[in-house]
PDB file of N, CA and C in Angstrom:
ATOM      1  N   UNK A   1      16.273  -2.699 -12.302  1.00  0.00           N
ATOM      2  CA  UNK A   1      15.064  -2.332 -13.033  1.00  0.00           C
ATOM      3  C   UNK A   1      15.287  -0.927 -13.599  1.00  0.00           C
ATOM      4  N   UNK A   2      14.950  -0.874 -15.018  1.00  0.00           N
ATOM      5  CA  UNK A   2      15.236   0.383 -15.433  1.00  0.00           C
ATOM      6  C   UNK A   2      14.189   1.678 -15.508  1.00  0.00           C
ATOM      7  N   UNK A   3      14.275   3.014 -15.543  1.00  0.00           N
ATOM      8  CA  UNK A   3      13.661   3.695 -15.262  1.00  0.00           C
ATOM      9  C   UNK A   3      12.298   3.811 -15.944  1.00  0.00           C
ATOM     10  N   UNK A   4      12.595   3.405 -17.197  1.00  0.00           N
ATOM     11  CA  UNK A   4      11.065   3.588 -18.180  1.00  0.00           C
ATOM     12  C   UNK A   4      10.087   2.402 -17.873  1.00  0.00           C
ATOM     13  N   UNK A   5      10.735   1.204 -17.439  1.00  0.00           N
ATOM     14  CA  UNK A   5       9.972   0.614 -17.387  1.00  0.00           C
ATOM     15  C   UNK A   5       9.075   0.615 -15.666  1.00  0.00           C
ATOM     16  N   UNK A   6       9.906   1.002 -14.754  1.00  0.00           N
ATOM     17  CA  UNK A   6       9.273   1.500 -13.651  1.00  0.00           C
ATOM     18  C   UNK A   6       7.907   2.257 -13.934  1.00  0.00           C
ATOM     19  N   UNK A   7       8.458   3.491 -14.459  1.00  0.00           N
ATOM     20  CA  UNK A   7       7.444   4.883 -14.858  1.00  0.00           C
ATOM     21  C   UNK A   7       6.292   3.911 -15.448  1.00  0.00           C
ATOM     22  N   UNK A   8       6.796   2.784 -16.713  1.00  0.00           N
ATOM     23  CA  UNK A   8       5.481   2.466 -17.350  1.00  0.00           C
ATOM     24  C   UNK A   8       4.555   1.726 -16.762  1.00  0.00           C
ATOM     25  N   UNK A   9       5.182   0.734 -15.500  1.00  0.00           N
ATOM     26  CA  UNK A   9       4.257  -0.315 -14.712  1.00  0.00           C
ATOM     27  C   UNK A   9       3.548   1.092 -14.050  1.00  0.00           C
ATOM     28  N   UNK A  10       4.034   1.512 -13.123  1.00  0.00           N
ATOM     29  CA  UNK A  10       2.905   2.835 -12.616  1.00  0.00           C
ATOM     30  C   UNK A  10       1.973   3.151 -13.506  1.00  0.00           C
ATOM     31  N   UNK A  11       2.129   4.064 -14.788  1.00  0.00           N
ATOM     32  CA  UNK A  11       1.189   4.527 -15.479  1.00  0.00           C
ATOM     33  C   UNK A  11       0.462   3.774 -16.073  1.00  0.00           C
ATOM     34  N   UNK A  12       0.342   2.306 -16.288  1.00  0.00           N
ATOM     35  CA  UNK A  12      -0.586   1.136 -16.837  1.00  0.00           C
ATOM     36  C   UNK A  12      -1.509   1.235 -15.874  1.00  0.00           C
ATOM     37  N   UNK A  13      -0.886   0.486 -14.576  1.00  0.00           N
ATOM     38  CA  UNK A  13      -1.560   0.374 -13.450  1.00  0.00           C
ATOM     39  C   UNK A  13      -2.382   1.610 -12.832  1.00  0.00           C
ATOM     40  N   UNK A  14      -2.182   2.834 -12.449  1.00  0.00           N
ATOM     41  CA  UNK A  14      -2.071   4.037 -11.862  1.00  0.00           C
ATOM     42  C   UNK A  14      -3.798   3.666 -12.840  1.00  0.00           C
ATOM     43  N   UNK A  15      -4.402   4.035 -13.647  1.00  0.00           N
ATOM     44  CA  UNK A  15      -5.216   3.999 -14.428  1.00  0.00           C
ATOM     45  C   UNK A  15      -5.970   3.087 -13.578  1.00  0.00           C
ATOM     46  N   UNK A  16      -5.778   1.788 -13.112  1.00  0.00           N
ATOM     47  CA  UNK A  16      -7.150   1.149 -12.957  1.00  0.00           C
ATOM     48  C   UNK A  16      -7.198   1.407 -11.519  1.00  0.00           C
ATOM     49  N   UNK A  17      -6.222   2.231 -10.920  1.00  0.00           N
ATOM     50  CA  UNK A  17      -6.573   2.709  -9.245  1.00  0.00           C
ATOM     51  C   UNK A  17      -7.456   3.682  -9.337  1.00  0.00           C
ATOM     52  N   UNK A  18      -8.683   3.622  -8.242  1.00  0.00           N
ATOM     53  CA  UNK A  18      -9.156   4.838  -7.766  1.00  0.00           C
ATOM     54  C   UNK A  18      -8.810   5.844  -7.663  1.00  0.00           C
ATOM     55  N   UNK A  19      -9.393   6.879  -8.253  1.00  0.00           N
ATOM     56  CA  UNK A  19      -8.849   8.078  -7.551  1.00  0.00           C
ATOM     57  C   UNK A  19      -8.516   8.333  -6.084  1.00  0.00           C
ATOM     58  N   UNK A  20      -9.455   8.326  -5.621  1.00  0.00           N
ATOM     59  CA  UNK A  20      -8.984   8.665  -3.909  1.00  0.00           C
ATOM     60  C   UNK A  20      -8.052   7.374  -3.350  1.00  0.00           C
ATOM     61  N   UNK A  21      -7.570   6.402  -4.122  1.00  0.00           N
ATOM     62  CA  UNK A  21      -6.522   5.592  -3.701  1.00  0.00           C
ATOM     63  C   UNK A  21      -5.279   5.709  -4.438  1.00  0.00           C
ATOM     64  N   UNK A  22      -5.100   6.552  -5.023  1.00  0.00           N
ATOM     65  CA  UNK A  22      -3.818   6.560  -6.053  1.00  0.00           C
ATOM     66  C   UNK A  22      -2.882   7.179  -5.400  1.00  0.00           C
ATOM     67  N   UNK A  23      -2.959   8.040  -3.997  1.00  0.00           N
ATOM     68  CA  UNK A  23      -1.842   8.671  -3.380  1.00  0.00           C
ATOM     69  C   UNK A  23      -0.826   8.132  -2.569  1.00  0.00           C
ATOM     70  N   UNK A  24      -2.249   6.903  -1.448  1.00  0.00           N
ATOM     71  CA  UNK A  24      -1.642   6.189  -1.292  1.00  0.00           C
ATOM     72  C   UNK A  24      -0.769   4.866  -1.680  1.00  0.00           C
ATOM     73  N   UNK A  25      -0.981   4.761  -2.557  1.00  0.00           N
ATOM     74  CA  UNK A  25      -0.517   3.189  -3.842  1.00  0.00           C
ATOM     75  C   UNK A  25       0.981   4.393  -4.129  1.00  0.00           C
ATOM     76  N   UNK A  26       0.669   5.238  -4.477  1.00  0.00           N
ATOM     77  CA  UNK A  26       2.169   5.857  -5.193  1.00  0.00           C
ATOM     78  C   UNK A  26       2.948   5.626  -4.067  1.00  0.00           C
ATOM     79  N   UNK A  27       2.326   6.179  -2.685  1.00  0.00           N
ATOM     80  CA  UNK A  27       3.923   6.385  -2.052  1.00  0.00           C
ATOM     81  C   UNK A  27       4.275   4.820  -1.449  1.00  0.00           C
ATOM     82  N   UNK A  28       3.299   3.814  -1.461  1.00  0.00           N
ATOM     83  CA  UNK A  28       3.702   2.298  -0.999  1.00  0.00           C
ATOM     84  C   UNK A  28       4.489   1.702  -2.318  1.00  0.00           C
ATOM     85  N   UNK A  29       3.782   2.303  -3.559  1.00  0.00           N
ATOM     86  CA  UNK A  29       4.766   2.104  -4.728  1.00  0.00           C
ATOM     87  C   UNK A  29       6.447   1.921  -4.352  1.00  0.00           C
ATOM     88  N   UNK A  30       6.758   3.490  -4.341  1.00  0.00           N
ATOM     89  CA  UNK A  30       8.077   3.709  -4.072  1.00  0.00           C
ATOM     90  C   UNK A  30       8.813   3.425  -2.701  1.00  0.00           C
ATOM     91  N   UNK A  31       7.656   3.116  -1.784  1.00  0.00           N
ATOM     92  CA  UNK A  31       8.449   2.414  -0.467  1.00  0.00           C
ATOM     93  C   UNK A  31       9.268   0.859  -1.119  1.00  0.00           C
ATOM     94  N   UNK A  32       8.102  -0.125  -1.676  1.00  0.00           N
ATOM     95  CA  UNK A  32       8.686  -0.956  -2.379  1.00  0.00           C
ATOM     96  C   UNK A  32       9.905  -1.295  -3.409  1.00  0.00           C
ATOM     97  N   UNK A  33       9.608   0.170  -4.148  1.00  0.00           N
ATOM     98  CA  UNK A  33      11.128   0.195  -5.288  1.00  0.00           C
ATOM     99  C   UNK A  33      11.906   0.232  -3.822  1.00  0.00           C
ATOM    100  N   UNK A  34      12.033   1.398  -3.164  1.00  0.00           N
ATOM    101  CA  UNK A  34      13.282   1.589  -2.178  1.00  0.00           C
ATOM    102  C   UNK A  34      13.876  -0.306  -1.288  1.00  0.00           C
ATOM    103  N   UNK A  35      12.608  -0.400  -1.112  1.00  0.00           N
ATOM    104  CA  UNK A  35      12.972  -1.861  -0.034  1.00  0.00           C
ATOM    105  C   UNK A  35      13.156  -3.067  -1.008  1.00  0.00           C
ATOM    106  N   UNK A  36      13.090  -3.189  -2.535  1.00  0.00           N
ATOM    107  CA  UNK A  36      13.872  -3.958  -3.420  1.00  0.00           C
ATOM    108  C   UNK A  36      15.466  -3.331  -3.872  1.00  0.00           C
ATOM    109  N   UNK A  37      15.947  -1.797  -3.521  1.00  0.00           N
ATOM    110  CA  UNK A  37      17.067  -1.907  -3.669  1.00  0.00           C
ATOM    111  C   UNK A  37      16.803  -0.821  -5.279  1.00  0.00           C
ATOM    112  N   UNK A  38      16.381  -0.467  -5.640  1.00  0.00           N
ATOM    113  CA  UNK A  38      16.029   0.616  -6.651  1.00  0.00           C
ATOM    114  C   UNK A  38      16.843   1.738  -6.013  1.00  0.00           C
ATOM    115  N   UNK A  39      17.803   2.120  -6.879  1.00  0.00           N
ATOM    116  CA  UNK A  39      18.490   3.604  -6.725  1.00  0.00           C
ATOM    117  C   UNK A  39      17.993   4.435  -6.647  1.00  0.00           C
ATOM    118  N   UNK A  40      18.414   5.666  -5.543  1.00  0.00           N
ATOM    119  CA  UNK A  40      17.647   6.883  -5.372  1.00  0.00           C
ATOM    120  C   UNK A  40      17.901   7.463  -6.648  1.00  0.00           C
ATOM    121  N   UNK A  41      18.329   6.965  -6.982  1.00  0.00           N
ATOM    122  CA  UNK A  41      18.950   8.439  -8.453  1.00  0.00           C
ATOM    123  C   UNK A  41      17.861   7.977  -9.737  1.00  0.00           C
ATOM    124  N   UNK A  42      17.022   6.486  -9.540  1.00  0.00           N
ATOM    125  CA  UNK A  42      16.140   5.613 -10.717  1.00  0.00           C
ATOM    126  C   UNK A  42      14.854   6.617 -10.071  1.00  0.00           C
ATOM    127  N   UNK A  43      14.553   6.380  -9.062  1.00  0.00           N
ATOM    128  CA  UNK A  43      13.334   6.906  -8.232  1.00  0.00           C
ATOM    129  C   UNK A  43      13.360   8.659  -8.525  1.00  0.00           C
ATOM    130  N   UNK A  44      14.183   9.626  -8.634  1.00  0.00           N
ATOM    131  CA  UNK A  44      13.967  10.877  -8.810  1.00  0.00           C
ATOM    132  C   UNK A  44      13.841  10.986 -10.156  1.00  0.00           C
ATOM    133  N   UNK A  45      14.341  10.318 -10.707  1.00  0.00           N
ATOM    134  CA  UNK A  45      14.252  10.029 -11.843  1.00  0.00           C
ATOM    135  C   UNK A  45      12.848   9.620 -12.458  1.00  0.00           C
ATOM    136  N   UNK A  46      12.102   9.522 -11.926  1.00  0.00           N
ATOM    137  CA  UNK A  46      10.550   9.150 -11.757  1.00  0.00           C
ATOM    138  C   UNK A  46       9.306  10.514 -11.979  1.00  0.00           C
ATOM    139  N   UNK A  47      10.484  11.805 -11.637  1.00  0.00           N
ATOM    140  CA  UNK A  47       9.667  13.071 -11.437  1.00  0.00           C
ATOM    141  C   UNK A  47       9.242  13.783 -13.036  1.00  0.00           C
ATOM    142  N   UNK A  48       8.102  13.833 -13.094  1.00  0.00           N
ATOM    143  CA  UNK A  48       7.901  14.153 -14.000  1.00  0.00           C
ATOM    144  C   UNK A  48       6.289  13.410 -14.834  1.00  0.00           C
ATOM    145  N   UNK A  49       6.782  11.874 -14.435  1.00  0.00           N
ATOM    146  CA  UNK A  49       6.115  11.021 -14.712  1.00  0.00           C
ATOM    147  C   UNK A  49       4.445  10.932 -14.617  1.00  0.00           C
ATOM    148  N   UNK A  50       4.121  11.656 -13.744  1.00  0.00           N
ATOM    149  CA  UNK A  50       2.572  11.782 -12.932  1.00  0.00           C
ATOM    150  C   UNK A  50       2.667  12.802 -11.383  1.00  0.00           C
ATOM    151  N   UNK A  51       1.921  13.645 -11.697  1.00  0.00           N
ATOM    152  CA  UNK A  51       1.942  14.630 -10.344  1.00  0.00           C
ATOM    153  C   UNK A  51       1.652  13.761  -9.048  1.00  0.00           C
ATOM    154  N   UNK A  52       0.667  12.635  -9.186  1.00  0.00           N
ATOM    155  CA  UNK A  52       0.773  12.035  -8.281  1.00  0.00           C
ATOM    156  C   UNK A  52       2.071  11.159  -7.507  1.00  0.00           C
ATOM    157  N   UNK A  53       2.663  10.255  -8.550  1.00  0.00           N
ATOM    158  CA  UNK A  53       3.896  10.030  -8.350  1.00  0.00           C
ATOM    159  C   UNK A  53       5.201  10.909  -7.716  1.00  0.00           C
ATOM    160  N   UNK A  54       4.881  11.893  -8.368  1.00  0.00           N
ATOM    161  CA  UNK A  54       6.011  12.834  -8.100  1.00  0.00           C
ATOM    162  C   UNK A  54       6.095  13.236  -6.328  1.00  0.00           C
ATOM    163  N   UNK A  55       4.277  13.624  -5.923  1.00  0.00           N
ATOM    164  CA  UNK A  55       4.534  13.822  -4.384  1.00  0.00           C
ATOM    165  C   UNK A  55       5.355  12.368  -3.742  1.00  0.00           C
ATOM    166  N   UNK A  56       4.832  11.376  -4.528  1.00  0.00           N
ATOM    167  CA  UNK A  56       5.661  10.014  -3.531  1.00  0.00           C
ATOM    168  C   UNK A  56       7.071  10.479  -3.384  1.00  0.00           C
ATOM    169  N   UNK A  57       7.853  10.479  -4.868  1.00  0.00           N
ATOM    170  CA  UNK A  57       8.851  10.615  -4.743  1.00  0.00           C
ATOM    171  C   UNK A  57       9.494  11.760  -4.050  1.00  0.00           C
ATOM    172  N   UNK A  58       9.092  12.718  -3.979  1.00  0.00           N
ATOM    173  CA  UNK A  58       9.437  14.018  -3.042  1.00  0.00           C
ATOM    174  C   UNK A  58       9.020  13.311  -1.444  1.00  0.00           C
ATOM    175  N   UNK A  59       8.358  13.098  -1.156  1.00  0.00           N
ATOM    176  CA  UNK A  59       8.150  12.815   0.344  1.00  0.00           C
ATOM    177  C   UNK A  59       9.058  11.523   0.684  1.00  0.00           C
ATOM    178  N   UNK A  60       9.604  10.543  -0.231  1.00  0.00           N
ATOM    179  CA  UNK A  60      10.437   9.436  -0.157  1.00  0.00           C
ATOM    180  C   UNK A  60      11.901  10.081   0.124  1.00  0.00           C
ATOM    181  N   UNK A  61      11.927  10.514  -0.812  1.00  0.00           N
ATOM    182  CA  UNK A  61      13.269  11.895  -0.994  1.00  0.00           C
ATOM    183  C   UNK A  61      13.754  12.434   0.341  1.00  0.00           C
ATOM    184  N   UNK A  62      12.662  13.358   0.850  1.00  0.00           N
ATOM    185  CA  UNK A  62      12.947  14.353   1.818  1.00  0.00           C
ATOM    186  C   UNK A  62      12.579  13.376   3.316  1.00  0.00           C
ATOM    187  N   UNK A  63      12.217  12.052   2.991  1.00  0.00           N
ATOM    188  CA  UNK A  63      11.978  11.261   4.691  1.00  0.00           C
ATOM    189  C   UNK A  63      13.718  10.576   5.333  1.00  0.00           C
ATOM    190  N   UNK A  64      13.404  10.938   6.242  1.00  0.00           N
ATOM    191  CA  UNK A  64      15.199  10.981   6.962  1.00  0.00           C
ATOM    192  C   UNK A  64      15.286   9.515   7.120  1.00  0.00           C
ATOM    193  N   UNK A  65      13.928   9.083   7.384  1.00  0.00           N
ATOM    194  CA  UNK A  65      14.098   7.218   7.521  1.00  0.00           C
ATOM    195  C   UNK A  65      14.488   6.600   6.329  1.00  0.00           C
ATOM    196  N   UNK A  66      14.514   6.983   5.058  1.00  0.00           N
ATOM    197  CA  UNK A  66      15.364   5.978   4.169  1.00  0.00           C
ATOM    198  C   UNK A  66      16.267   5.405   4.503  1.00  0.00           C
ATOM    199  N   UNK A  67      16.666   4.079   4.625  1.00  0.00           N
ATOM    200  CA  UNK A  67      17.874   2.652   4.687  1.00  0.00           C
ATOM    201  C   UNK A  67      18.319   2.895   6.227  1.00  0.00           C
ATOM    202  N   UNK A  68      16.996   3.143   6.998  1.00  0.00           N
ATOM    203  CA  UNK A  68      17.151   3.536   8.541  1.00  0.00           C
ATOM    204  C   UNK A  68      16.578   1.268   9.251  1.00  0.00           C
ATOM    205  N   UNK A  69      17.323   0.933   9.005  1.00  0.00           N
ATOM    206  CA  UNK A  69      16.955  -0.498   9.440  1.00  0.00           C
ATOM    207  C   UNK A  69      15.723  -0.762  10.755  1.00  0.00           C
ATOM    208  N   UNK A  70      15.745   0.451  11.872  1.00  0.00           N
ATOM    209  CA  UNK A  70      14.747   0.095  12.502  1.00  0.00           C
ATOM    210  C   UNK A  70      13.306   0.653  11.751  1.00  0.00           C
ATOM    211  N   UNK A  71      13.209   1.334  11.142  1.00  0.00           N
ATOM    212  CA  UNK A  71      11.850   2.168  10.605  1.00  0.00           C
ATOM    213  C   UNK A  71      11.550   0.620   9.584  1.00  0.00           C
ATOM    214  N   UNK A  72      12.266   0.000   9.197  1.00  0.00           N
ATOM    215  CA  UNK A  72      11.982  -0.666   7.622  1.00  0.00           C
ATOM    216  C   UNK A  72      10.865  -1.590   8.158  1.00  0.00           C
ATOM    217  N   UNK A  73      10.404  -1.966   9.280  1.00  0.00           N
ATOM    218  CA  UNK A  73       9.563  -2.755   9.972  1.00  0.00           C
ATOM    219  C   UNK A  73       7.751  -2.246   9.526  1.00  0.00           C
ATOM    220  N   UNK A  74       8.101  -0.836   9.892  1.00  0.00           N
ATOM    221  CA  UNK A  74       6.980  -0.054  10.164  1.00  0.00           C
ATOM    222  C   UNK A  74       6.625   0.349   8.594  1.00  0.00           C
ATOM    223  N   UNK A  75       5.416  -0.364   8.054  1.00  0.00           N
ATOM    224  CA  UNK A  75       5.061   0.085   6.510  1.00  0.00           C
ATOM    225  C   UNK A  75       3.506   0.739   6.538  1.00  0.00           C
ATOM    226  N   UNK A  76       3.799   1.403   7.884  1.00  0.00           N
ATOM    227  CA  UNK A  76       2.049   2.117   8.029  1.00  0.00           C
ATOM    228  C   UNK A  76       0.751   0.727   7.551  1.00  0.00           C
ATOM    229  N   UNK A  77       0.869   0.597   7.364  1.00  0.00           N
ATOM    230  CA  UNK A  77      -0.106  -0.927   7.932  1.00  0.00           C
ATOM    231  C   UNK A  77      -0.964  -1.318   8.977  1.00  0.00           C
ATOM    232  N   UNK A  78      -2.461  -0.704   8.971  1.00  0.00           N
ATOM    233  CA  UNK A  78      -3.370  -0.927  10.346  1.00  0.00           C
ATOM    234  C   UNK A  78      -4.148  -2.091   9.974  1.00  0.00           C
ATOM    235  N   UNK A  79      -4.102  -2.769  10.883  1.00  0.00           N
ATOM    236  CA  UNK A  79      -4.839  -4.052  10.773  1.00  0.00           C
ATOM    237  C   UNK A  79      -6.585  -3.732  11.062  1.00  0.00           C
TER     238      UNK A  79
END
């Protein structure tokens, strides 16, 4: 998947999210690019795009659990 068109599904979508839900949607966003296999280098590549986005990608970035096989279970998810 290429980078513009990433950036553009976000910013279509990003619009009909809530505000007070758009922080969390960004960073489950980019959990998803990561757990389909999206290059870290497509995803930083993302910065710029929306300040909101951008914290995803910085906190995706700087989390030590990326391609950590036991964490990939755990998608913060409370029932």
């Amino acid at each position: 998947m290429n980078e513009d068109l990433i950036a553009d599904l976000w910013t279509t979508f990003s619009e009909h999210i809530p505000e007070k839900h758009r922080q969390d949607t960004a960073y489950e966003y980019i959990n998803v690019l990561l757990d389909y296999g999206v290059k870290e280098s497509v995803i930083e590549g993302l910065m710029g795009v929306d300040p909101i986005l951008d914290a995803a990608v910085e906190y995706a970035m700087d989390d030590e659990t990326i391609g950590d096989s036991d964490e990939e279970e755990d998608y913060g998810f409370e029932d």
